[in-house]
C-alpha atoms as a PDB file:
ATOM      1  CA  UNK A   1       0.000   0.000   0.000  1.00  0.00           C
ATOM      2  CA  UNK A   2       1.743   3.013  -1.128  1.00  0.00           C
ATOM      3  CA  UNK A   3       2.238   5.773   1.329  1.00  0.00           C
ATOM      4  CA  UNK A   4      -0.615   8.376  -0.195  1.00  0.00           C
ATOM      5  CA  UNK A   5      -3.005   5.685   0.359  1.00  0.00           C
ATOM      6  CA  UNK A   6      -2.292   4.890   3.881  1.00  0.00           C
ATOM      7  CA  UNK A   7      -2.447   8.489   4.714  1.00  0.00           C
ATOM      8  CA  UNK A   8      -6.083   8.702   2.827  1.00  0.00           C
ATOM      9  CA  UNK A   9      -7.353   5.778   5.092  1.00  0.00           C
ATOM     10  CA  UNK A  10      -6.015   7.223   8.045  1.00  0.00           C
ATOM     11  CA  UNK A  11      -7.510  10.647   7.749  1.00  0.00           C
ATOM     12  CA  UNK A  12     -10.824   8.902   6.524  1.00  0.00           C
ATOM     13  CA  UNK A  13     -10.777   6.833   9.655  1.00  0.00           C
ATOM     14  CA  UNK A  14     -10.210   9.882  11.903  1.00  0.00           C
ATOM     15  CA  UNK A  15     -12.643  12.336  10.220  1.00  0.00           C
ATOM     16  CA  UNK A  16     -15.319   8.822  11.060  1.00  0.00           C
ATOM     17  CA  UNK A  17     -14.116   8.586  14.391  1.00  0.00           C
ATOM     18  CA  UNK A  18     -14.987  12.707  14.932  1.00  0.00           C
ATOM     19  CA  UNK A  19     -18.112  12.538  13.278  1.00  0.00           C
ATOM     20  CA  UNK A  20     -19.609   9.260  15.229  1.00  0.00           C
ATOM     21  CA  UNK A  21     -19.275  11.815  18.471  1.00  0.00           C
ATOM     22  CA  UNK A  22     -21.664  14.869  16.530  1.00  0.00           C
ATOM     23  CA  UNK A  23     -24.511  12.883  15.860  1.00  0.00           C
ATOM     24  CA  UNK A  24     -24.838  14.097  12.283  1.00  0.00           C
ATOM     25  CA  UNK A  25     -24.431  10.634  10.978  1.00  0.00           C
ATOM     26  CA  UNK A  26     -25.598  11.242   7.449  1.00  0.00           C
ATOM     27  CA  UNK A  27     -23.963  14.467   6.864  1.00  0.00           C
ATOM     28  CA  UNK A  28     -20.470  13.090   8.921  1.00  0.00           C
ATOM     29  CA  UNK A  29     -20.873  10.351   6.157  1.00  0.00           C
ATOM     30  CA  UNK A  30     -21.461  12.897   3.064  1.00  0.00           C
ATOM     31  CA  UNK A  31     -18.515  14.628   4.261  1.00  0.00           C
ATOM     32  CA  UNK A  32     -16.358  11.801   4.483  1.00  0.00           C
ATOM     33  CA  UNK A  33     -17.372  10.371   1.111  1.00  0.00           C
ATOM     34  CA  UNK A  34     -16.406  13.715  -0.587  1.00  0.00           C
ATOM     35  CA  UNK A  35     -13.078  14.720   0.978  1.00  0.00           C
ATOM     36  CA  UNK A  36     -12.406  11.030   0.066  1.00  0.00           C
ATOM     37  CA  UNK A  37     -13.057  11.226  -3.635  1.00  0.00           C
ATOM     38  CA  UNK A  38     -11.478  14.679  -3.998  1.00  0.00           C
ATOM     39  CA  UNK A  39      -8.481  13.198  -2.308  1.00  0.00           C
ATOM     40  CA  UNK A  40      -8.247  10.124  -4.230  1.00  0.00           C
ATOM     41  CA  UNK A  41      -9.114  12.122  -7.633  1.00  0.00           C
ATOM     42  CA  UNK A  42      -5.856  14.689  -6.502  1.00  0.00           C
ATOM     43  CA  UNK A  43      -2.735  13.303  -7.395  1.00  0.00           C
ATOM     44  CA  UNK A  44      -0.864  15.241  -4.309  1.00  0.00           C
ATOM     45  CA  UNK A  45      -0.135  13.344  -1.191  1.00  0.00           C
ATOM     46  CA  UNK A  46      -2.817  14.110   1.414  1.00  0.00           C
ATOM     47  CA  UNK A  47      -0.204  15.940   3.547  1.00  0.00           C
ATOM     48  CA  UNK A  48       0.616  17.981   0.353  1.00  0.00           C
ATOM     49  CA  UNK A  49      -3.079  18.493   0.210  1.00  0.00           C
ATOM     50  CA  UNK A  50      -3.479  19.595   3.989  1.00  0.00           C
ATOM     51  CA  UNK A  51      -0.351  22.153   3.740  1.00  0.00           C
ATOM     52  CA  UNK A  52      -2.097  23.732   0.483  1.00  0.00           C
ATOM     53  CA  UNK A  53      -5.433  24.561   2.379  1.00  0.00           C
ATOM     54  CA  UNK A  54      -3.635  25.778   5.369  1.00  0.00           C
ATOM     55  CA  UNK A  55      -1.604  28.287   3.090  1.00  0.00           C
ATOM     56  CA  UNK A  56      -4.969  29.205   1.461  1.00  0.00           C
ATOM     57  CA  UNK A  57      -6.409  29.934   4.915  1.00  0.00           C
ATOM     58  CA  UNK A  58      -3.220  31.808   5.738  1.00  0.00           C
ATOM     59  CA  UNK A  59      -3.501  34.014   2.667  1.00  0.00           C
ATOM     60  CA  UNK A  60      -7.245  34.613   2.966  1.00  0.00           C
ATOM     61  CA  UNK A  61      -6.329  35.404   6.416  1.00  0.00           C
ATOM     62  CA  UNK A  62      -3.790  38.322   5.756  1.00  0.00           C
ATOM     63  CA  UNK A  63      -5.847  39.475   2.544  1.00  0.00           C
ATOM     64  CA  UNK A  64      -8.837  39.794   5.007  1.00  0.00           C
ATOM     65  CA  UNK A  65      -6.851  42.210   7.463  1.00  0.00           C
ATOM     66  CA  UNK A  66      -5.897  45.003   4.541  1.00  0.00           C
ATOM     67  CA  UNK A  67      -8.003  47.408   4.425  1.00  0.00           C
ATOM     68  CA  UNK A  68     -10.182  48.733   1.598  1.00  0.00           C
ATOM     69  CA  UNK A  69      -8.827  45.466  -0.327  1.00  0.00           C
ATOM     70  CA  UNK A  70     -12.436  43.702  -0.655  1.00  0.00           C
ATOM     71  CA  UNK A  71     -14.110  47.072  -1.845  1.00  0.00           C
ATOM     72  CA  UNK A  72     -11.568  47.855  -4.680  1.00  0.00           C
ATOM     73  CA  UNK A  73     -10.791  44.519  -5.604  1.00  0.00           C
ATOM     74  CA  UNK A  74     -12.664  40.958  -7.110  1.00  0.00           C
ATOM     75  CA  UNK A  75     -10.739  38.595  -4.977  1.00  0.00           C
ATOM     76  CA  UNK A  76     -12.457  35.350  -3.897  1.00  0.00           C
END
């Protein structure tokens, strides 16, 4: 099993184990089944995948704090 894969079931696994302690089952589930396919459909490794959204969040973060940015600019 190559490493990618192991790190896919693992974070499946874990995002199951979180959502039997909400008690939204179905949506949990839904979740679960569509981080999976996007993950398996990416060719990055899931870690690659997790650093990527951080540095999204990061971004979004800073771009958020200028300001006058969001009412002169298109940025999403």
């Amino acid at each position: 099993m190559s490493r990618s894969n192991r790190q896919l079931i693992m974070a499946l696994v874990a995002i199951s184990c979180f959502s039997l302690t909400t008690g939204c089952t179905a949506t949990a589930l839904g979740a679960v089944a569509t981080i999976g396919a996007t993950a398996i459909q990416d060719p990055r490794s899931i870690g690659t995948q997790i650093d990527d959204t951080n540095a999204v969040a990061r971004i979004s973060l800073r771009l958020s704090d200028i300001e006058g940015l969001s009412e002169s600019s298109d940025i999403e």
